[in-house]
Protein backbone atom coordinates (compact mmCIF):
# COMPACT_ATOMS: atom_id res chain seq x y z
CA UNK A 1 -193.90 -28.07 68.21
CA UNK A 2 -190.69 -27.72 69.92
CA UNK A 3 -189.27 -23.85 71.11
CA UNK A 4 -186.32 -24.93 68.98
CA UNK A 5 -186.61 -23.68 65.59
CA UNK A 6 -184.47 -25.23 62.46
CA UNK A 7 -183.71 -22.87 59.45
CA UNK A 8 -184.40 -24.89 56.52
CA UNK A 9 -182.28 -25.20 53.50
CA UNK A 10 -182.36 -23.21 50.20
CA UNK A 11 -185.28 -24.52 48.20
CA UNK A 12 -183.93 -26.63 45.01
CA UNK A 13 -186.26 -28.90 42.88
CA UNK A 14 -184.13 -32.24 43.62
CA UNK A 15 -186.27 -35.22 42.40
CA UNK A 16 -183.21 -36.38 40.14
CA UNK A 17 -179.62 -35.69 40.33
CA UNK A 18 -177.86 -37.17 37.57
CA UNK A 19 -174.08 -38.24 37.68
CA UNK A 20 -171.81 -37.21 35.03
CA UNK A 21 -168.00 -37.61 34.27
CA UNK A 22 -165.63 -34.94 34.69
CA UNK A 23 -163.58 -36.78 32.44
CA UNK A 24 -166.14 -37.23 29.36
CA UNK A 25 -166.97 -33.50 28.14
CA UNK A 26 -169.37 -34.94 25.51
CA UNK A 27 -171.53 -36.65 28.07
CA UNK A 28 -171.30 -33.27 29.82
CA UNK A 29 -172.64 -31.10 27.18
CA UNK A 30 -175.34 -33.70 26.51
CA UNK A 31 -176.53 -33.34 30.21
CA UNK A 32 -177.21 -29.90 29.82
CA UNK A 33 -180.57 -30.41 27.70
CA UNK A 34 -181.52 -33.03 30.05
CA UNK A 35 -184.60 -33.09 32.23
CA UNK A 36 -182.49 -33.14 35.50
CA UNK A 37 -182.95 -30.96 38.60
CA UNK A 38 -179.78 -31.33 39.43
CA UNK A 39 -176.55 -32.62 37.88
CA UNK A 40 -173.07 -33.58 39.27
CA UNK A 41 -169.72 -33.15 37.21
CA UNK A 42 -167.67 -35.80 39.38
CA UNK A 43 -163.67 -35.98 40.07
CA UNK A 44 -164.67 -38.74 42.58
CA UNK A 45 -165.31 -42.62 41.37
CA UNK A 46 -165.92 -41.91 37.72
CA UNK A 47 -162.72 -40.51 37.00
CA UNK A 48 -158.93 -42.41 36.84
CA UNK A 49 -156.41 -41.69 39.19
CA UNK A 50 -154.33 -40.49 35.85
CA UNK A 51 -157.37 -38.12 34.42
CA UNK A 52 -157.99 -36.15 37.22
CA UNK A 53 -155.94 -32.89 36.38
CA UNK A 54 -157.77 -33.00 32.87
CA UNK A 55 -161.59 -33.77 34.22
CA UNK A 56 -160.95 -30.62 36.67
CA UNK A 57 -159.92 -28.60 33.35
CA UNK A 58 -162.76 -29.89 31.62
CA UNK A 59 -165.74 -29.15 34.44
CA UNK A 60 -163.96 -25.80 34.36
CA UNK A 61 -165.10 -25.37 31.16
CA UNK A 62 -168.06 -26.77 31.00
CA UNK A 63 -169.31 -24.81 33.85
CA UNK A 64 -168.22 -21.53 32.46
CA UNK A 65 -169.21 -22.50 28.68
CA UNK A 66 -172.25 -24.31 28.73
CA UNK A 67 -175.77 -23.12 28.79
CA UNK A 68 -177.07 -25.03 31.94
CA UNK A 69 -180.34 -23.39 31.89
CA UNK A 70 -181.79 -23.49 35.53
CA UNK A 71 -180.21 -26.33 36.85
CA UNK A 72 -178.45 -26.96 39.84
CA UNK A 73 -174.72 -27.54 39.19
CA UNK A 74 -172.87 -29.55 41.75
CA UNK A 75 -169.28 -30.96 41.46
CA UNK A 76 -168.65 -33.98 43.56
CA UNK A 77 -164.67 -33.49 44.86
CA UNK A 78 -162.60 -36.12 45.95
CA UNK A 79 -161.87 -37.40 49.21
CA UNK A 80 -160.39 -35.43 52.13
CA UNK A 81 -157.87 -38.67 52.29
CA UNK A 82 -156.40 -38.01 48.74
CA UNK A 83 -154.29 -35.37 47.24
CA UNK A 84 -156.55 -34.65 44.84
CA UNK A 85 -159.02 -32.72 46.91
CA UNK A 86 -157.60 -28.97 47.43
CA UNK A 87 -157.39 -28.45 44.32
CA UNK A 88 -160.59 -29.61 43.19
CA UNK A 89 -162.33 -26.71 45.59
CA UNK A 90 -159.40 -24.30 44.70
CA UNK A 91 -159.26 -24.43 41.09
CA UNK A 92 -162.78 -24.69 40.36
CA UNK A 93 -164.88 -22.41 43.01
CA UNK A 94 -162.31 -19.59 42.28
CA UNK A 95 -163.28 -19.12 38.57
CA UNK A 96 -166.82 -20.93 38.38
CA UNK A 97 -169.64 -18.60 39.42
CA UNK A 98 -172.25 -21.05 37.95
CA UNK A 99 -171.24 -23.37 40.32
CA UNK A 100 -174.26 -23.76 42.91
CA UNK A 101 -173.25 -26.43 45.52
CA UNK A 102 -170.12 -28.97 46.14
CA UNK A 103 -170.75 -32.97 46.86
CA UNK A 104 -168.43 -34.14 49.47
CA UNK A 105 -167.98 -37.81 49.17
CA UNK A 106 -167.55 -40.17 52.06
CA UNK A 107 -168.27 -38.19 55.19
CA UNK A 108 -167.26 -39.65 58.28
CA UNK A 109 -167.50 -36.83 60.92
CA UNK A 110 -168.48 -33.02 60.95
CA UNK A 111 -164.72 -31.94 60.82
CA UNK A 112 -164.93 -33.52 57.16
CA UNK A 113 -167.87 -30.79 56.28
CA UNK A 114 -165.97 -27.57 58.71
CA UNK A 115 -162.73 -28.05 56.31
CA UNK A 116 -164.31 -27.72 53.40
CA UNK A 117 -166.40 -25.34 54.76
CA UNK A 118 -163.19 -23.03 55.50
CA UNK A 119 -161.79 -23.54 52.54
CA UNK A 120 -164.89 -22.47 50.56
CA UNK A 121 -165.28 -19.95 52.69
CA UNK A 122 -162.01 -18.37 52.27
CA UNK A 123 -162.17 -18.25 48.67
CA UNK A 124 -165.37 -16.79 48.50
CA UNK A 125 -163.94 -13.85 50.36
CA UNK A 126 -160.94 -13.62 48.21
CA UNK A 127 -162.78 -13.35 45.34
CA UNK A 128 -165.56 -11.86 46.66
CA UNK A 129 -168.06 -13.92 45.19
CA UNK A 130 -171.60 -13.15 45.25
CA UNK A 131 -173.41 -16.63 45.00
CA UNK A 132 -172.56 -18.33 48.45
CA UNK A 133 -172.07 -22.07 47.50
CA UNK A 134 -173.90 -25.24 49.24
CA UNK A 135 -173.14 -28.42 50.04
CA UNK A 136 -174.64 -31.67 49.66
CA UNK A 137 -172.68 -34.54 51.77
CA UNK A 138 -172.52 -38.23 50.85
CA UNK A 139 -173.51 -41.20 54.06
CA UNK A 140 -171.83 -43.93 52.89
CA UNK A 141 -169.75 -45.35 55.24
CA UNK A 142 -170.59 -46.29 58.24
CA UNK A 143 -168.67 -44.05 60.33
CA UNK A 144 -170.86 -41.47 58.35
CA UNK A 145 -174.22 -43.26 59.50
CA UNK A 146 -173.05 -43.80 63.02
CA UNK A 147 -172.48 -39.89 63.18
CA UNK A 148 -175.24 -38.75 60.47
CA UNK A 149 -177.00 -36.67 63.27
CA UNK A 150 -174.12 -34.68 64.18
CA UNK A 151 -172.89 -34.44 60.29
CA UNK A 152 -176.37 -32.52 59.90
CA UNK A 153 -175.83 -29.68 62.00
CA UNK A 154 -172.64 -29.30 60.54
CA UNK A 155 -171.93 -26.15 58.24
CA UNK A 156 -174.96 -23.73 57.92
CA UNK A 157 -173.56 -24.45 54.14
CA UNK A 158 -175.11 -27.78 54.17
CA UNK A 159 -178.52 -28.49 51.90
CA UNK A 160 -178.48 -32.22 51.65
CA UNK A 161 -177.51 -35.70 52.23
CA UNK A 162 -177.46 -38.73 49.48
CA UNK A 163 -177.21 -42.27 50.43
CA UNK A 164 -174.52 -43.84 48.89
CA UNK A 165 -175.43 -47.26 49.08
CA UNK A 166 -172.86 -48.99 46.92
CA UNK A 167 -169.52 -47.74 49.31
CA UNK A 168 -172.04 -48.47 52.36
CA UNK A 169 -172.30 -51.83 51.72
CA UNK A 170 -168.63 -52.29 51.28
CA UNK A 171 -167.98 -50.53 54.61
CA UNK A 172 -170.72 -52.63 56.30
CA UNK A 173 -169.80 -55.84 54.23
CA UNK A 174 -172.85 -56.49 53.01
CA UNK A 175 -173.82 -59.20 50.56
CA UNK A 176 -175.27 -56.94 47.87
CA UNK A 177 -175.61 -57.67 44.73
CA UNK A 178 -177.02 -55.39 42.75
CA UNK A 179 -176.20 -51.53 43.59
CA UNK A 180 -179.07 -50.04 45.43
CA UNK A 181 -180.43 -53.78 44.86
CA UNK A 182 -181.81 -56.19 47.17
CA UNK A 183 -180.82 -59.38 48.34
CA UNK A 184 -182.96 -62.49 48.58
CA UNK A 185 -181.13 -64.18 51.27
CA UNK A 186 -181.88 -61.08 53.55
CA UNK A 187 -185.43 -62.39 53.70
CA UNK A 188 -188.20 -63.84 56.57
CA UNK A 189 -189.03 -67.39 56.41
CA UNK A 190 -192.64 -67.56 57.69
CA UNK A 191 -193.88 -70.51 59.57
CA UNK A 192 -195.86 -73.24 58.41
CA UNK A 193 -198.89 -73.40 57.70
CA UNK A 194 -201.66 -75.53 57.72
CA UNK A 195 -200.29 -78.17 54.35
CA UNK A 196 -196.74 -77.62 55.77
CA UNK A 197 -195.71 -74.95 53.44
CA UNK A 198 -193.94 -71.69 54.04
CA UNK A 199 -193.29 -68.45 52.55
CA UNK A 200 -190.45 -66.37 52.37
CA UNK A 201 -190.66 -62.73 52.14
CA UNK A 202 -188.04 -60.54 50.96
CA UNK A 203 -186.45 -57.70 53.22
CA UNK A 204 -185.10 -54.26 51.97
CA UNK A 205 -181.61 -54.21 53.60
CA UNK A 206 -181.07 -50.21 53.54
CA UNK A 207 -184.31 -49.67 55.25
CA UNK A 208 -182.57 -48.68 58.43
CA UNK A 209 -179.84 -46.84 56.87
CA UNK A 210 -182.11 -45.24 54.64
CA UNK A 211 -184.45 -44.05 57.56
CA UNK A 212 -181.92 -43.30 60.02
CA UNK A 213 -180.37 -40.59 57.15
CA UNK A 214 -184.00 -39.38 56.46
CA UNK A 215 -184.73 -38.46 59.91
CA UNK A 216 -181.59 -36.74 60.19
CA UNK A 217 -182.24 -34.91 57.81
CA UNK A 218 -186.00 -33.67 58.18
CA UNK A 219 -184.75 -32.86 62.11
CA UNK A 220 -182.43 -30.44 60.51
CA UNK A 221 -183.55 -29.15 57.79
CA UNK A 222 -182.32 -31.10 54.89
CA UNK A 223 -183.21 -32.65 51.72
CA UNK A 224 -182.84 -36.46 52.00
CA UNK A 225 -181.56 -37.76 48.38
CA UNK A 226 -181.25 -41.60 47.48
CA UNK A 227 -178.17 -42.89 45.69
CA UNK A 228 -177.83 -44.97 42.86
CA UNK A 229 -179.59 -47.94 41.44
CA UNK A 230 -176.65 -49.74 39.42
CA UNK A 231 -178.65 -51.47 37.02
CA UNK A 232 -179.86 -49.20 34.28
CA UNK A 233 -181.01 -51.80 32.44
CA UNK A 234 -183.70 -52.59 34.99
CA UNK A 235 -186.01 -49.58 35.28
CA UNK A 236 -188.64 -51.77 37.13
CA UNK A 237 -186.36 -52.36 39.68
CA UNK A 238 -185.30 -48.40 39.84
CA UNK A 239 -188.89 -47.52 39.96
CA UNK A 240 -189.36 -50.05 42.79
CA UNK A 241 -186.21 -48.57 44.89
CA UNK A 242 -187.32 -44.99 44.30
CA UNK A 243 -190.87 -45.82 45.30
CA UNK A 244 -189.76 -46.94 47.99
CA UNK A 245 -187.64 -43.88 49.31
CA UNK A 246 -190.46 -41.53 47.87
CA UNK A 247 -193.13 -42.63 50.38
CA UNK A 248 -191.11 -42.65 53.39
CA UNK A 249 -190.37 -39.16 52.40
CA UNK A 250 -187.49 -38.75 50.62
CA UNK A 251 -186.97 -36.06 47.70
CA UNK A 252 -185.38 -37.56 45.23
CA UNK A 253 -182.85 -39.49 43.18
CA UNK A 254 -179.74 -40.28 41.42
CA UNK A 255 -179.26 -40.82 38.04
CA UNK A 256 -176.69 -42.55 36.90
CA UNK A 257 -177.74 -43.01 33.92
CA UNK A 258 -179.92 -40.39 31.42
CA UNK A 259 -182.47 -43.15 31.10
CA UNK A 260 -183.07 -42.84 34.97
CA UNK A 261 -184.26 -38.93 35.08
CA UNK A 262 -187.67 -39.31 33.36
CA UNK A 263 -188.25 -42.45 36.19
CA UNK A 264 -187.04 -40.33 39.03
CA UNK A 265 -188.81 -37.40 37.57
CA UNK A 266 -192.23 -38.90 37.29
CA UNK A 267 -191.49 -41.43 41.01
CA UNK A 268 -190.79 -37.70 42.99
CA UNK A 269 -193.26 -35.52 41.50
CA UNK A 270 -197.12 -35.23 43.00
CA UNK A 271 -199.59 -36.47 41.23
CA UNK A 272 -202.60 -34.50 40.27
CA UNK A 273 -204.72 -35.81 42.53
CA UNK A 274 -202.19 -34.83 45.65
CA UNK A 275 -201.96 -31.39 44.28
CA UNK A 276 -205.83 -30.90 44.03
CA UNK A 277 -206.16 -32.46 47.70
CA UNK A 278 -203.36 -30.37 48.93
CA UNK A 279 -205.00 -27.40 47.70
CA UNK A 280 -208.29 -28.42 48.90
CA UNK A 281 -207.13 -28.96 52.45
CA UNK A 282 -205.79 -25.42 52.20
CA UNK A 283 -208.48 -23.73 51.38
CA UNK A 284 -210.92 -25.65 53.84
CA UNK A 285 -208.67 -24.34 56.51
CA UNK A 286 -208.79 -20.62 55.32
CA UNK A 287 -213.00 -20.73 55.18
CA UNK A 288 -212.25 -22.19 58.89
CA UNK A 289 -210.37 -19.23 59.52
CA UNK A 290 -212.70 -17.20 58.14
CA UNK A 291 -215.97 -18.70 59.92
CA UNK A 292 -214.06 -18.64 63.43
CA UNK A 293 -214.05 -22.43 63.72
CA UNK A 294 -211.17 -24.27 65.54
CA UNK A 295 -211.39 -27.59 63.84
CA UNK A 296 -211.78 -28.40 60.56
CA UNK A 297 -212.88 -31.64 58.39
CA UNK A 298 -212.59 -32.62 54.66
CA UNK A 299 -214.41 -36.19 52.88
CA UNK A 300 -215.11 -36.82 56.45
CA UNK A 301 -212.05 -36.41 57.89
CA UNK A 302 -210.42 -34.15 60.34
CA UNK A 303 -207.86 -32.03 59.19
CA UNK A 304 -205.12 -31.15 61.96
CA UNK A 305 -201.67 -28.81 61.48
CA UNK A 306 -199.66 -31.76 60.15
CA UNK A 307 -202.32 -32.26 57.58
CA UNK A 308 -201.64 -28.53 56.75
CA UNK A 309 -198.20 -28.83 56.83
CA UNK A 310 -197.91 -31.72 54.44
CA UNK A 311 -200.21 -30.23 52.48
CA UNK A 312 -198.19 -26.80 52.49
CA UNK A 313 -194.83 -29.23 51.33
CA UNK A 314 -196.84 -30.32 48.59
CA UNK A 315 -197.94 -27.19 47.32
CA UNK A 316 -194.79 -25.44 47.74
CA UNK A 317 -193.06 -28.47 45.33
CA UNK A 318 -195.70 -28.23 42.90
CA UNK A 319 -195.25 -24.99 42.85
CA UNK A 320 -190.93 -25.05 41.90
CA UNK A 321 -192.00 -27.36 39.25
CA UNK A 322 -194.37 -25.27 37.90
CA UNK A 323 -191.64 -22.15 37.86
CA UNK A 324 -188.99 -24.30 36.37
């Protein structure tokens, strides 16, 4: 391990994080009984230019009227390049102690994360709240990727980064077609074989975004989040996408849509088997401990400290999910 030590985040369970309208207050107090970990009241993309002033009013009193259980309430703000923005962090963090963490949207560069961080910061002070707030910053641009290292050691504030793949392919100009979809022209033709035939092989075109976020954010501290799969009508295809970001070590998922919280839900959390493993592992090293022996071995296999730290993760999710 390296003499450099990174404080992790606060703990949140953050398998799904579902999207919801400032501007719709019944989809908001629907929300509340769902099964997410997480849930956004946006200002950003969801709302009209002309229903703005009313969606803040309405997350104002959704956050202070509503029941929300133990969730994690987020509220995405607009854009530090609209006018909109000051007064989605003024009028909302001064009279919302529910509120847990703020969603910036379209990050380019840490500055973006240190003003809001002031802001916040002052506010908190003036009103002396108690509950410090966190943030959770959108890559999706890619001014955001090409600086997604630096972005991460931005605000002591910050808890986690989403992908946001749909306003990432605009900025990159990719030819996507689906939100969070893939493409079959970004593909591998194989050579021929021996009849002449060939193969092509389809190719996940946010793998390197995707990966280049996730390692930014395990070197710091973070919880990597994916962003949204567009078509809600195509849970095979969300289950396939989340899969995907789930084994390369990713902790979760939008929702933008309620039927997509069960399928995150069930994609992000361990099985059975991974808990009883986990726990095994753990307990082999402790009779090690016990018995003086340096190395240890389970079903034939040696165990060594990244084995135990995995395994401690995995315990420690298991665990939140149990509490909640």
């Amino acid at each position: 391990m390296s003499f450099t030590l990174i404080q992790q985040a606060t703990p949140r369970l953050h398998r799904s994080e579902l999207a919801v309208p400032g501007s719709n207050p019944t989809f908001m107090e629907k929300s509340a009984s769902s099964k997410a970990d997480v849930i956004f009241l946006d200002l950003e993309d969801a709302v009209a230019p002309d229903d703005k002033e009313q969606a803040r009013k309405n997350i104002i009193q959704a956050l202070n009227e509503i029941d929300w259980g133990n969730k994690t309430m987020m509220i995405r703000i607009n854009g530090l390049d609209t006018h909109y923005m000051y007064r989605d962090v003024v009028d909302i963090v001064e009279v919302c102690p529910r509120l847990d963490m703020i969603l910036i949207p379209k990050v380019g560069v840490p500055a973006d994360v240190y003003a809001i961080d002031v802001l916040v910061t002052q506010i908190e002070q003036a009103k002396k709240r108690e509950k410090p707030l966190g943030f959770e910053v959108l890559i999706e641009t890619a001014l955001g990727m090409a600086n997604v290292e630096a972005i991460a050691t931005s605000s002591k504030r910050l808890e986690a980064m989403s992908f946001g793949v749909a306003d990432y392919a605009a900025s990159t100009r990719a030819r996507a077609q689906v939100i969070g979809g893939v493409n079959p022209d970004f593909s591998v033709l194989t050579d021929k074989d021996e009849s002449g035939a060939r193969q092509t092989h389809w190719q996940d075109p946010w793998l390197f975004a995707q990966q280049r976020m996730l390692v930014a954010c395990r070197a710091y501290g973070l919880r990597p989040i994916d962003g949204p799969f567009g078509d809600f009508s195509d849970p095979d295809g969300y289950i396939s996408a989340a899969k995907r970001c789930a084994s390369a070590g990713y902790e979760g998922k939008w929702a933008i849509h309620p039927s997509q919280i069960d399928l995150a839900n069930d994609v992000f959390t361990p099985s059975e088997a991974e808990v009883t493993k986990a726990r095994r592992i753990l307990e082999a090293m402790k009779e090690a401990a016990k018995a003086g022996r340096g190395a240890v071995s389970l079903d034939g296999r040696l165990i060594d400290i990244a084995s135990i730290r995995m395994a401690e993760a995995l315990i420690e999710k298991a665990n939140a999910m149990t509490a909640k």
